[in-house]
PDB file of N, CA and C in Angstrom:
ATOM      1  N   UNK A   1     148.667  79.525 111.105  1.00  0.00           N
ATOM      2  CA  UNK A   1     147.964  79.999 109.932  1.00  0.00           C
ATOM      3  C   UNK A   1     148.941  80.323 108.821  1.00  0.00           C
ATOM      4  N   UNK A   2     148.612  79.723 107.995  1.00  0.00           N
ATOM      5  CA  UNK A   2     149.029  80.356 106.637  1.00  0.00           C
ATOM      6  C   UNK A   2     149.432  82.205 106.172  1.00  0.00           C
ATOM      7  N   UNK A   3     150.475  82.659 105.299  1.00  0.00           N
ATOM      8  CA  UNK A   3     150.582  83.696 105.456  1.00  0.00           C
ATOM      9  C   UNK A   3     149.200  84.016 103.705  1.00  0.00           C
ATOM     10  N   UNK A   4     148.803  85.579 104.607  1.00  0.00           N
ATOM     11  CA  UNK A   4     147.568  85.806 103.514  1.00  0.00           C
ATOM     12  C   UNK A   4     147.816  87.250 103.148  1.00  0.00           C
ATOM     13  N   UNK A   5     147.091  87.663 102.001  1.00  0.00           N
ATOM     14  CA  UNK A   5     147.313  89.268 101.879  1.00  0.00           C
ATOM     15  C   UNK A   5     147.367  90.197 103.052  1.00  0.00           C
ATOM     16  N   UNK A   6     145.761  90.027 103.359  1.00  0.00           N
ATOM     17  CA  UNK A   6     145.406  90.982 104.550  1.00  0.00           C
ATOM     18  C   UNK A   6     145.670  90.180 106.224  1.00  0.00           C
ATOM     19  N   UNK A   7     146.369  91.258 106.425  1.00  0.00           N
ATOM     20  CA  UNK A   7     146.239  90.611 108.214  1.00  0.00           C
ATOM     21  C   UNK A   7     144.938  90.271 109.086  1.00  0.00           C
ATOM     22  N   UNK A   8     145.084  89.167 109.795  1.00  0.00           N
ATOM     23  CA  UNK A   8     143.697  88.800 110.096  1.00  0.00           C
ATOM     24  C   UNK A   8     143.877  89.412 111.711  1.00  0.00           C
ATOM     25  N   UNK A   9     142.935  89.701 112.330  1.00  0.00           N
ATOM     26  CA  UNK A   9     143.564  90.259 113.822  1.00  0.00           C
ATOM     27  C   UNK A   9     141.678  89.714 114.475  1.00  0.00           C
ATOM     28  N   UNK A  10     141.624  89.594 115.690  1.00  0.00           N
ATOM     29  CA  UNK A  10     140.288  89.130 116.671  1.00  0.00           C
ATOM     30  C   UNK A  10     139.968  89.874 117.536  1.00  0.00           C
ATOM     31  N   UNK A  11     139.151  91.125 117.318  1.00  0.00           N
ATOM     32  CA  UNK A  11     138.258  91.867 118.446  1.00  0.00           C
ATOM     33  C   UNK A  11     137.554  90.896 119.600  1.00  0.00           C
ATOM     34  N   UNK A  12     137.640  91.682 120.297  1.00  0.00           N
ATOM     35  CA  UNK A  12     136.783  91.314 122.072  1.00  0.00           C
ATOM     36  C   UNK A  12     135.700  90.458 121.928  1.00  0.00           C
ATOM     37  N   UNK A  13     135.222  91.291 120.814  1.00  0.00           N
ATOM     38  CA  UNK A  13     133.479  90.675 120.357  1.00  0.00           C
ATOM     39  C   UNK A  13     133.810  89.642 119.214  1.00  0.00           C
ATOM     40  N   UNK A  14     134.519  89.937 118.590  1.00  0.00           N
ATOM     41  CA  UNK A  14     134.507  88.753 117.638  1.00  0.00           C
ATOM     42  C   UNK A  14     134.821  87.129 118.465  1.00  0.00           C
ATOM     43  N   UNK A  15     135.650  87.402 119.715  1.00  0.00           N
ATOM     44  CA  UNK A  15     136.088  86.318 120.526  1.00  0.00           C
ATOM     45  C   UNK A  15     135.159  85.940 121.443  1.00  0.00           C
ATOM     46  N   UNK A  16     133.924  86.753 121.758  1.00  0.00           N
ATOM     47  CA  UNK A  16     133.072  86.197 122.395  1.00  0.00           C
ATOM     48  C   UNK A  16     131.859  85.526 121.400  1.00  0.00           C
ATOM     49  N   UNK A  17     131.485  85.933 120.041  1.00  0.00           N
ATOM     50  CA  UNK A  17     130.998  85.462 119.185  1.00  0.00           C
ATOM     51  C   UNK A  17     131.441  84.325 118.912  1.00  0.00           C
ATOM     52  N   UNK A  18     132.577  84.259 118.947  1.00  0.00           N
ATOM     53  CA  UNK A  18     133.515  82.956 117.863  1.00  0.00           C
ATOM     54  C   UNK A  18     133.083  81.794 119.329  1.00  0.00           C
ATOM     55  N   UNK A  19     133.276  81.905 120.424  1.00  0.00           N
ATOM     56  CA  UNK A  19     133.180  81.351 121.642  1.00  0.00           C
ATOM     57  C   UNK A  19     131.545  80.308 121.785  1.00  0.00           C
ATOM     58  N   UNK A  20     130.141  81.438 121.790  1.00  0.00           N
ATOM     59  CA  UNK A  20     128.852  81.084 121.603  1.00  0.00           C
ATOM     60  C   UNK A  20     128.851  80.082 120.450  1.00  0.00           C
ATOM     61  N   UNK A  21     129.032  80.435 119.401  1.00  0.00           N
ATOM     62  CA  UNK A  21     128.995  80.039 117.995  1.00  0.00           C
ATOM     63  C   UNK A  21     129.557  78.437 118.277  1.00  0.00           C
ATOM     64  N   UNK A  22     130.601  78.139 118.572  1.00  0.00           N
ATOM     65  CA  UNK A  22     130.999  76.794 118.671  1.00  0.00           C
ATOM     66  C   UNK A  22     130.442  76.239 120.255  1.00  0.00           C
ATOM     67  N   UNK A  23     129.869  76.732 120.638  1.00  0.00           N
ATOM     68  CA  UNK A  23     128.970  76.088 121.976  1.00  0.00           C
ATOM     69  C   UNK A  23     127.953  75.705 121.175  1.00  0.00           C
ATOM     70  N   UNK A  24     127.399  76.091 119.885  1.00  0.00           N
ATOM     71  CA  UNK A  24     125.982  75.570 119.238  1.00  0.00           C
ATOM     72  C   UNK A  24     125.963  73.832 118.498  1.00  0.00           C
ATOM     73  N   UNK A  25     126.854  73.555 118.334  1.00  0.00           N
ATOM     74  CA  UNK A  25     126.855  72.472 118.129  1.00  0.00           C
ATOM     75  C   UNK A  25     126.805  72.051 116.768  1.00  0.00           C
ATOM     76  N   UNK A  26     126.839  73.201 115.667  1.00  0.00           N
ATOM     77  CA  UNK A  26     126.608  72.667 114.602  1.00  0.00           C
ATOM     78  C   UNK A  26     127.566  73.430 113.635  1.00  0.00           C
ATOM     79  N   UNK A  27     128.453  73.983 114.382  1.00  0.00           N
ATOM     80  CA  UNK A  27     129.986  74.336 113.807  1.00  0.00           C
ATOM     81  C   UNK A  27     130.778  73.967 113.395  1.00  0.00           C
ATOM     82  N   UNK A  28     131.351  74.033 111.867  1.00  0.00           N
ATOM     83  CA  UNK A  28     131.943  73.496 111.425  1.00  0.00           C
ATOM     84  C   UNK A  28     133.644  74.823 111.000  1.00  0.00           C
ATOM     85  N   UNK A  29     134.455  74.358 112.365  1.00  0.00           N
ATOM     86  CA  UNK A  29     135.985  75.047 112.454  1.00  0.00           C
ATOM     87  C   UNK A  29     136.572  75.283 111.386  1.00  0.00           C
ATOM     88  N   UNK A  30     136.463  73.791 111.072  1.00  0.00           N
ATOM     89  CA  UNK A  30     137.688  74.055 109.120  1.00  0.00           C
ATOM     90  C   UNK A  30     136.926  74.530 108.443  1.00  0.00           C
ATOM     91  N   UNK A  31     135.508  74.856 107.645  1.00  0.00           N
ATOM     92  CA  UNK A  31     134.729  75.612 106.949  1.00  0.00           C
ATOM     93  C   UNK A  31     134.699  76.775 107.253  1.00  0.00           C
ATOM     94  N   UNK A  32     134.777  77.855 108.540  1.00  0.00           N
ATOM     95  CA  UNK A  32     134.730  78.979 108.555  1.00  0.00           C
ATOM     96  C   UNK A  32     136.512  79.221 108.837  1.00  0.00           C
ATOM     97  N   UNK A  33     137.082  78.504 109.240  1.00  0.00           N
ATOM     98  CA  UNK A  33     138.985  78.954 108.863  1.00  0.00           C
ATOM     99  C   UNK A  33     139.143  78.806 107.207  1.00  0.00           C
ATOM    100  N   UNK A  34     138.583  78.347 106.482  1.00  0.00           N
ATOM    101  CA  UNK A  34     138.594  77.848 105.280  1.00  0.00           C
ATOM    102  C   UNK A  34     138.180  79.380 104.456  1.00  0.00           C
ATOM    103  N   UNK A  35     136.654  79.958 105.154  1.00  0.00           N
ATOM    104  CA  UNK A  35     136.076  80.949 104.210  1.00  0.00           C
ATOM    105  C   UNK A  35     136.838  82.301 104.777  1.00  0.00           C
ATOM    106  N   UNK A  36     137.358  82.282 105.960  1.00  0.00           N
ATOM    107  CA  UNK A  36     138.412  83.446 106.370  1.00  0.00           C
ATOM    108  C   UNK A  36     139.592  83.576 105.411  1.00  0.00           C
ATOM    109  N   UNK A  37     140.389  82.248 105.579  1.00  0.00           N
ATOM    110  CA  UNK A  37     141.449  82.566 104.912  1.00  0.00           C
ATOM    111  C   UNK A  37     140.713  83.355 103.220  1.00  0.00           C
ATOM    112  N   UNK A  38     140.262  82.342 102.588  1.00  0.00           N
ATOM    113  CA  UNK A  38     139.817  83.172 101.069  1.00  0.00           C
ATOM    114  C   UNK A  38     139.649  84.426 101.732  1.00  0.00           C
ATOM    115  N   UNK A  39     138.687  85.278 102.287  1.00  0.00           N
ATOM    116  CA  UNK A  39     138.381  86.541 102.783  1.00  0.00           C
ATOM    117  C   UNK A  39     140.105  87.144 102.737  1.00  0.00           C
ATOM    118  N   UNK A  40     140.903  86.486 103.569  1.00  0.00           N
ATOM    119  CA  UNK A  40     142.053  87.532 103.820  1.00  0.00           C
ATOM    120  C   UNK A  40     142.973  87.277 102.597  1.00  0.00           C
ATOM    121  N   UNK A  41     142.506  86.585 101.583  1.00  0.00           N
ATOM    122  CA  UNK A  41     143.288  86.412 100.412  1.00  0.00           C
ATOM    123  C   UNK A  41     142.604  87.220  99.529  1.00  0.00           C
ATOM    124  N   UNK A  42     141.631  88.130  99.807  1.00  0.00           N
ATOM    125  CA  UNK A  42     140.953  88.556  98.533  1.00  0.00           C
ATOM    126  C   UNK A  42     140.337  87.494  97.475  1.00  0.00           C
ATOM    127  N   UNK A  43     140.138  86.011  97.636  1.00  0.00           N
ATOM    128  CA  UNK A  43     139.249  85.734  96.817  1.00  0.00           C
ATOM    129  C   UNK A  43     137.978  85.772  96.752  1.00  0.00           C
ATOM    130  N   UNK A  44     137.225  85.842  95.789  1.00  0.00           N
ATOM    131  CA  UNK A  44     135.908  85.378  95.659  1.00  0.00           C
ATOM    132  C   UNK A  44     135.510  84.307  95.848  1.00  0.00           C
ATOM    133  N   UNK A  45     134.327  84.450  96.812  1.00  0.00           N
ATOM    134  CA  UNK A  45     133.290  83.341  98.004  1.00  0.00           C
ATOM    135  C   UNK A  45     133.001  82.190  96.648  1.00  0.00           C
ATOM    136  N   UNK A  46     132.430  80.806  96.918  1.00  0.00           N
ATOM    137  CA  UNK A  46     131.927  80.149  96.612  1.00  0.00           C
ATOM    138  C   UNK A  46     130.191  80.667  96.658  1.00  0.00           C
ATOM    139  N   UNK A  47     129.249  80.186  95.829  1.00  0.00           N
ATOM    140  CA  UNK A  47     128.013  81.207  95.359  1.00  0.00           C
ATOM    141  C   UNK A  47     127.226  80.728  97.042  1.00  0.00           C
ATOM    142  N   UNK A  48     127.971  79.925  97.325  1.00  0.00           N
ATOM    143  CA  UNK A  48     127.197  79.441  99.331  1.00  0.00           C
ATOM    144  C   UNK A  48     127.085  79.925 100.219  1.00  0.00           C
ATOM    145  N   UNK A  49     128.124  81.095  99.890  1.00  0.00           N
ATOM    146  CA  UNK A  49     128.711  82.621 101.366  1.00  0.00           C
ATOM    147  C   UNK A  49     128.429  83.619 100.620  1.00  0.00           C
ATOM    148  N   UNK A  50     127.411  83.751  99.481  1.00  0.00           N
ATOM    149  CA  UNK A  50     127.286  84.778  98.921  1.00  0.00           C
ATOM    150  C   UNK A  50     126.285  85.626  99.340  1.00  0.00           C
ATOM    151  N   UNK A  51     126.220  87.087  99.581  1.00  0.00           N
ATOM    152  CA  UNK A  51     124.462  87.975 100.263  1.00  0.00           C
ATOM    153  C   UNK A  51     123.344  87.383  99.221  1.00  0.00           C
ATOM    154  N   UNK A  52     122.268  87.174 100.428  1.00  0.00           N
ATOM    155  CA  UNK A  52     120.784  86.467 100.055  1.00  0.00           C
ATOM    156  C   UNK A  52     120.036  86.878 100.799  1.00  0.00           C
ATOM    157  N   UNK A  53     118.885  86.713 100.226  1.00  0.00           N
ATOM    158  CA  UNK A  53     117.367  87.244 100.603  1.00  0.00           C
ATOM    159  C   UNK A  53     117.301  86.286 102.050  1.00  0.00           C
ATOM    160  N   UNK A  54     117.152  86.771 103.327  1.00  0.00           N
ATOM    161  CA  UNK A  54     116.609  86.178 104.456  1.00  0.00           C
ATOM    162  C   UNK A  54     115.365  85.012 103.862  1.00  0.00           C
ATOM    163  N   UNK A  55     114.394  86.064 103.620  1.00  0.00           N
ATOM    164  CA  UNK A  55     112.718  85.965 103.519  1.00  0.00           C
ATOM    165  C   UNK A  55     112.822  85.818 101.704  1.00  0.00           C
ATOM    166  N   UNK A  56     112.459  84.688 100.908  1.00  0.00           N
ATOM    167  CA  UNK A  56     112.086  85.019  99.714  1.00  0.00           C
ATOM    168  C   UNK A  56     110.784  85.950  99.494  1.00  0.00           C
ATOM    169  N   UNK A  57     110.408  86.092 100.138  1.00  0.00           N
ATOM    170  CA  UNK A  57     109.044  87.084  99.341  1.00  0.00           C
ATOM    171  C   UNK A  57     109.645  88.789  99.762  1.00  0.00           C
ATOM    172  N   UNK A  58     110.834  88.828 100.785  1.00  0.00           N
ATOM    173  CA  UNK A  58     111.058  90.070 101.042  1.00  0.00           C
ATOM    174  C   UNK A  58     112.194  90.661 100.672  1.00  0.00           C
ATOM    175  N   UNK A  59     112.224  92.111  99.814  1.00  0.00           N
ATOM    176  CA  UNK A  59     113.864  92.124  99.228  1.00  0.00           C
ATOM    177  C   UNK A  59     114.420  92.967 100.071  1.00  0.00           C
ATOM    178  N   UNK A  60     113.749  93.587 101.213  1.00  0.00           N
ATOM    179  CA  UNK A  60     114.793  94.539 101.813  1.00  0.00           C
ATOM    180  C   UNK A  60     115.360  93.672 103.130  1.00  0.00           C
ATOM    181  N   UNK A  61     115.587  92.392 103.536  1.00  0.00           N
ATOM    182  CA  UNK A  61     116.166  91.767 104.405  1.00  0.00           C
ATOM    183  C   UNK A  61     117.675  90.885 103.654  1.00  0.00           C
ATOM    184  N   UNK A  62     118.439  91.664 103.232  1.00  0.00           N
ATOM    185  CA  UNK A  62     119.341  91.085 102.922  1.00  0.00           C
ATOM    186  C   UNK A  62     120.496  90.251 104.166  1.00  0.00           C
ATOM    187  N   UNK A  63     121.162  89.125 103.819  1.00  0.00           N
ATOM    188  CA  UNK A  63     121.914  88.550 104.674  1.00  0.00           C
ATOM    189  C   UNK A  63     122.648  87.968 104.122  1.00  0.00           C
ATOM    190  N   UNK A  64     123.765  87.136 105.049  1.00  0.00           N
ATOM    191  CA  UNK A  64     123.933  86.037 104.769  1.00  0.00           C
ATOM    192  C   UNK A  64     124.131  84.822 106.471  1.00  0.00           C
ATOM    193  N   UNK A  65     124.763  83.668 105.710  1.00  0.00           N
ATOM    194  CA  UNK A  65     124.416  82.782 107.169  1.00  0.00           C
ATOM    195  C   UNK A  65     125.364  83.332 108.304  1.00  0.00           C
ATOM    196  N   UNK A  66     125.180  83.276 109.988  1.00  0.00           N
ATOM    197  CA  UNK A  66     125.918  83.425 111.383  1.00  0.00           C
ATOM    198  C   UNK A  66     126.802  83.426 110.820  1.00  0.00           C
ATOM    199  N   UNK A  67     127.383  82.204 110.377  1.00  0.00           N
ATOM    200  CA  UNK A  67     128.835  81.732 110.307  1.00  0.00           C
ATOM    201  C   UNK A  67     129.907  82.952 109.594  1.00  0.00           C
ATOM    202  N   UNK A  68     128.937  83.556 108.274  1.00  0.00           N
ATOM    203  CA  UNK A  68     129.933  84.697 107.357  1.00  0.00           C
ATOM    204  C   UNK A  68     129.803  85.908 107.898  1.00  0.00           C
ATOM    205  N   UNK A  69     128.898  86.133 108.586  1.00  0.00           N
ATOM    206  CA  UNK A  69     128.784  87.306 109.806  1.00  0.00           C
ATOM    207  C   UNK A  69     130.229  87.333 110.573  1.00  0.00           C
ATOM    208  N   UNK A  70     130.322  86.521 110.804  1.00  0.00           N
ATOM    209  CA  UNK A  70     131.564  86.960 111.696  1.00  0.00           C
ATOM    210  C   UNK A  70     132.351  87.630 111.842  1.00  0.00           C
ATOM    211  N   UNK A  71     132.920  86.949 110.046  1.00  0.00           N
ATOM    212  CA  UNK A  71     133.955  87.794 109.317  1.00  0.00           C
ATOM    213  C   UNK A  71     134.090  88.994 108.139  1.00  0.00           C
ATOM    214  N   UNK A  72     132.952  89.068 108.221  1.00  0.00           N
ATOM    215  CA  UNK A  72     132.430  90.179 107.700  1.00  0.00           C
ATOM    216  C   UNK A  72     132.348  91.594 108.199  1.00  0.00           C
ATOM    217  N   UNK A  73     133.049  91.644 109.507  1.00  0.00           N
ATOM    218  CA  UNK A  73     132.709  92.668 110.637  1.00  0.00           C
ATOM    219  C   UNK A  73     134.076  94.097 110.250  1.00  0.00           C
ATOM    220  N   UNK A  74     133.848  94.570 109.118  1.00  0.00           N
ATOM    221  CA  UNK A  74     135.067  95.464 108.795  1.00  0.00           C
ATOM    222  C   UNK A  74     135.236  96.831 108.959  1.00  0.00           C
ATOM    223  N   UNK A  75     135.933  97.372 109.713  1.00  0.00           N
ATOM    224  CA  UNK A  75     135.717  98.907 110.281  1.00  0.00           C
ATOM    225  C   UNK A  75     136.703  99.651 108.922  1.00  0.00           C
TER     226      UNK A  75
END
C-alpha cells in the first residue's frame, strides 16, 4: 500500500466482514482499496460514496452502499 495521511489498521470484524463481502460475488477489490485509500488521504468521496436516502419517500433511513460501510467504522 501506498503511504497515506491516516494509518489504516483491520479489526477482527472488519476481517470477517471484508471476508463475507468478497464471498458475494459482486465485489469489486480495486474500487473499495481505491475509496479507502481517498478515506485515509482525507479526500473528498466522488458524489457515488456519498450518505443517501435508503427509501426515497423516507428521510430518517440514511445510508450509504455495504461496500462504504466498511470503512466507515471509526471509533
Amino acid at each position: 500500500m501506498t503511504k497515506t495521511k491516516y494509518k489504516i489498521t483491520e479489526t477482527n470484524k472488519f476481517k470477517k466482514d471484508y471476508k463475507k463481502i468478497k464471498l458475494r460475488g459482486n465485489f469489486n477489490e480495486k474500487e473499495f482499496i481505491t475509496v479507502v485509500t481517498m478515506l485515509a488521504n482525507d479526500e473528498k468521496l466522488p458524489e457515488k460514496y456519498e450518505n443517501h436516502l435508503l427509501e426515497p419517500k423516507s428521510e430518517r433511513y440514511m445510508g450509504m452502499p455495504y461496500k462504504a460501510q466498511l470503512t466507515f467504522n471509526v471509533y
